[in-house]
C-alpha atoms as a PDB file:
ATOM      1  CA  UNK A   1     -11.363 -18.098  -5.741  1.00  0.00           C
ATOM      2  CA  UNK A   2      -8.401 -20.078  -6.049  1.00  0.00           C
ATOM      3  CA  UNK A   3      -5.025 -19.650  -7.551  1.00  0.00           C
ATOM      4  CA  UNK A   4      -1.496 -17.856  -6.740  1.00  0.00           C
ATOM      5  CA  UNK A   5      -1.423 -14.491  -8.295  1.00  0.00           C
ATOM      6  CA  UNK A   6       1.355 -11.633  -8.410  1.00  0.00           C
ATOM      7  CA  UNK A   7      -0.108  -8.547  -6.898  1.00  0.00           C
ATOM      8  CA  UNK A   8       1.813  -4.476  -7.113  1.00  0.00           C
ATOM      9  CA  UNK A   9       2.750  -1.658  -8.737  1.00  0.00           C
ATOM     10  CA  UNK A  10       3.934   1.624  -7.085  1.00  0.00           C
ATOM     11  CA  UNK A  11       3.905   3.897  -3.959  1.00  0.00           C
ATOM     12  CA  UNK A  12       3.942   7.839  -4.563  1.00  0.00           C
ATOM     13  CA  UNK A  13       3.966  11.230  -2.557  1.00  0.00           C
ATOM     14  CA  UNK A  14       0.881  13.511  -3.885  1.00  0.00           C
ATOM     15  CA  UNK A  15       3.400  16.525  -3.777  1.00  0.00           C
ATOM     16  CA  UNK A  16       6.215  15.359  -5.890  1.00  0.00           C
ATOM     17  CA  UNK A  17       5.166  12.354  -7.409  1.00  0.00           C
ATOM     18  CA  UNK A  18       7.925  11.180  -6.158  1.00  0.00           C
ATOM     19  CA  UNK A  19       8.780   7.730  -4.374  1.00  0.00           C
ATOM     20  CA  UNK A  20       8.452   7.813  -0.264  1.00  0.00           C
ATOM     21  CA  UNK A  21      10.836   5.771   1.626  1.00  0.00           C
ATOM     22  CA  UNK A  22      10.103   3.152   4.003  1.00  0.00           C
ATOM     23  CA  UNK A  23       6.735   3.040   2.754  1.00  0.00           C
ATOM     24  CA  UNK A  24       5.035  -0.703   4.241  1.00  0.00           C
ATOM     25  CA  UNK A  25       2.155  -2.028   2.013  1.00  0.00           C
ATOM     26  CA  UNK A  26      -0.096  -4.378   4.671  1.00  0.00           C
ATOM     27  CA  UNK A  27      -2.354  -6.939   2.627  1.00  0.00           C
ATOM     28  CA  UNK A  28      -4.787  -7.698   5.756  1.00  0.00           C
ATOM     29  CA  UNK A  29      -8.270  -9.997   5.536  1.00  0.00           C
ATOM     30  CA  UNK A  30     -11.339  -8.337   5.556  1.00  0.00           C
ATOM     31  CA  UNK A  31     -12.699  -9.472   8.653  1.00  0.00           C
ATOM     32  CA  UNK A  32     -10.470  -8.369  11.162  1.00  0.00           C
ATOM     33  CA  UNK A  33      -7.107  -6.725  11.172  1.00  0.00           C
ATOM     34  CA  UNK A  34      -4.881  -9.759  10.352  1.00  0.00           C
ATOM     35  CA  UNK A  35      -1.975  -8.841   8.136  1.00  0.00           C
ATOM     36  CA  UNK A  36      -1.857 -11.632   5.709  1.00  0.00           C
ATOM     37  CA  UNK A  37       1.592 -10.405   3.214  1.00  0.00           C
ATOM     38  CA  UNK A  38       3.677  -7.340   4.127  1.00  0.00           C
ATOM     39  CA  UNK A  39       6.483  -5.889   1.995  1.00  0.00           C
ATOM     40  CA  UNK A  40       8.658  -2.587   1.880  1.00  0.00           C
ATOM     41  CA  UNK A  41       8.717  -0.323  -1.159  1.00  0.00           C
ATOM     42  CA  UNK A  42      12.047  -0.313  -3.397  1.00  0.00           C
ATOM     43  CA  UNK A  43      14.060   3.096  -3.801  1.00  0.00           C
ATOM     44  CA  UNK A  44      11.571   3.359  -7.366  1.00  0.00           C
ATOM     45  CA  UNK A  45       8.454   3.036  -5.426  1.00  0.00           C
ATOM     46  CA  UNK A  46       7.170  -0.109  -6.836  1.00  0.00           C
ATOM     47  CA  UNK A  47       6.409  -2.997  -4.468  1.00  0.00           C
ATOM     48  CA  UNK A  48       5.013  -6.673  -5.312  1.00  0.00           C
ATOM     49  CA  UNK A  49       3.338  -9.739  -3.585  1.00  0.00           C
ATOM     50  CA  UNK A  50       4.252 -12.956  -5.147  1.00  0.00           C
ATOM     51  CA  UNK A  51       1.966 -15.622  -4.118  1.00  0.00           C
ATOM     52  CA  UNK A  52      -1.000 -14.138  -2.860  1.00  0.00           C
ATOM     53  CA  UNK A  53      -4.488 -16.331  -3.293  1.00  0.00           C
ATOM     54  CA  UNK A  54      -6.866 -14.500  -5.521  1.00  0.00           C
ATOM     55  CA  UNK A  55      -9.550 -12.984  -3.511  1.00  0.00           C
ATOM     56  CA  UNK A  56     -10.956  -9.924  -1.696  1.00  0.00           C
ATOM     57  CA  UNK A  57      -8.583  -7.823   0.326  1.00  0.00           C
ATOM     58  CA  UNK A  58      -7.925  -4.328   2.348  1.00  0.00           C
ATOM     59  CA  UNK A  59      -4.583  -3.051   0.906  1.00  0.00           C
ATOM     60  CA  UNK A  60      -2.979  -0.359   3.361  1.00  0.00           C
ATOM     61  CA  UNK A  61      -0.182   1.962   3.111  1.00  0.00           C
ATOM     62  CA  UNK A  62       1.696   3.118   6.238  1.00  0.00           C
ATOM     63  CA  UNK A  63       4.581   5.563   6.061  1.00  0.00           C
ATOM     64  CA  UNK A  64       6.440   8.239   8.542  1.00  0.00           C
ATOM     65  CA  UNK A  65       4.847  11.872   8.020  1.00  0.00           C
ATOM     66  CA  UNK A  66       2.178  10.356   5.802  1.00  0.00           C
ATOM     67  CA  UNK A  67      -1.292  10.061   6.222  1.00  0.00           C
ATOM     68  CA  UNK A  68      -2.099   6.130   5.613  1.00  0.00           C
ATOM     69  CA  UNK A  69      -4.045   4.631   2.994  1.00  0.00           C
ATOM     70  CA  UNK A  70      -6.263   1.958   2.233  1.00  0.00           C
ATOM     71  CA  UNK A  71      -8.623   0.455  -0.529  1.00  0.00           C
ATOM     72  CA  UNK A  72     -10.197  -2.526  -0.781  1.00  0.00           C
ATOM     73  CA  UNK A  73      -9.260  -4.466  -3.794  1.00  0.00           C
ATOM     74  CA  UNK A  74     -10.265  -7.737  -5.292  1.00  0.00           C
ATOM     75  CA  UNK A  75      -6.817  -9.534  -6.339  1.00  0.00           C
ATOM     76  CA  UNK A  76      -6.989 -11.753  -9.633  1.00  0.00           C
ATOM     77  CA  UNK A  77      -4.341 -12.934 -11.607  1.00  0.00           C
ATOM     78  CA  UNK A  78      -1.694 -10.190 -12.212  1.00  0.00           C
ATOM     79  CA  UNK A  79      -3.230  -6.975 -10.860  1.00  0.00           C
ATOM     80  CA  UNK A  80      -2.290  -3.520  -9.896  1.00  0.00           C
ATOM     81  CA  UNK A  81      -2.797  -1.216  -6.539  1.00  0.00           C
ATOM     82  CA  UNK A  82      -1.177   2.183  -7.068  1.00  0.00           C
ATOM     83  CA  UNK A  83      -1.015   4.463  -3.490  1.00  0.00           C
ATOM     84  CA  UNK A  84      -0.729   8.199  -3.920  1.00  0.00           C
ATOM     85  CA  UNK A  85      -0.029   9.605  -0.066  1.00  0.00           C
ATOM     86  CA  UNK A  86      -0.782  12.908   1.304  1.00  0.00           C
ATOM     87  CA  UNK A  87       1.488  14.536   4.315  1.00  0.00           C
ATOM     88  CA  UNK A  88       0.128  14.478   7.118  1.00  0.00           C
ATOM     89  CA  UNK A  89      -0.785  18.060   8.972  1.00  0.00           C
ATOM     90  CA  UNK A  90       0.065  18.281  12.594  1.00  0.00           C
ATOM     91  CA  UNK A  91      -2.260  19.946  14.918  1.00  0.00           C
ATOM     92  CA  UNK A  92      -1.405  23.696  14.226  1.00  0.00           C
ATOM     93  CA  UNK A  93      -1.670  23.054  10.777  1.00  0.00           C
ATOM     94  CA  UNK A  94       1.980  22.545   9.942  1.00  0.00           C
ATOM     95  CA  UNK A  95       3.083  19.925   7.471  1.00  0.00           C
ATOM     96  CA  UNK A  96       4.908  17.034   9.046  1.00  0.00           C
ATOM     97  CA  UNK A  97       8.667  16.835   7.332  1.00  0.00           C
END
């Protein structure tokens, strides 16, 4: 596949629906662990890659107190990877703040 494409959308906490801050959204290859394009989500949640080749990718969310997400997408043209992330639950079943 070839071709630059523009590649987002937003970043969510399951609970509130609301944005989480500091969120990182890793575009790594699917081979190995590389991270290809990394970015920080805005104070609205959204995020965006500008510039990404259109292929096959593993999209991953990382954020403090959050359990971490990924999907693998295929990217083409202008596309769209919403996150929804869960708190993550310490040991003794508390929820991390």
């Amino acid at each position: 596949m070839r071709g630059k494409i523009r590649a987002g959308k937003k970043v969510t906490a399951f609970a509130t629906g609301q944005p989480v801050a500091g969120a990182k959204v890793l575009v790594l290859d699917m081979e190995q662990d590389k991270v290809l394009y990394e970015t920080t989500i805005a104070a609205d949640g959204t995020y965006a890659f500008e510039g990404i080749d259109a292929g096959i990718y593993r999209v991953r969310v990382e954020a403090s107190d959050y359990e971490p997400r990924e999907e693998i997408t295929v990217l083409l043209l202008r596309d769209t990877v919403n996150f929804v992330l869960h708190r993550r639950v310490e040991r003794d079943g508390a929820v991390a703040n």
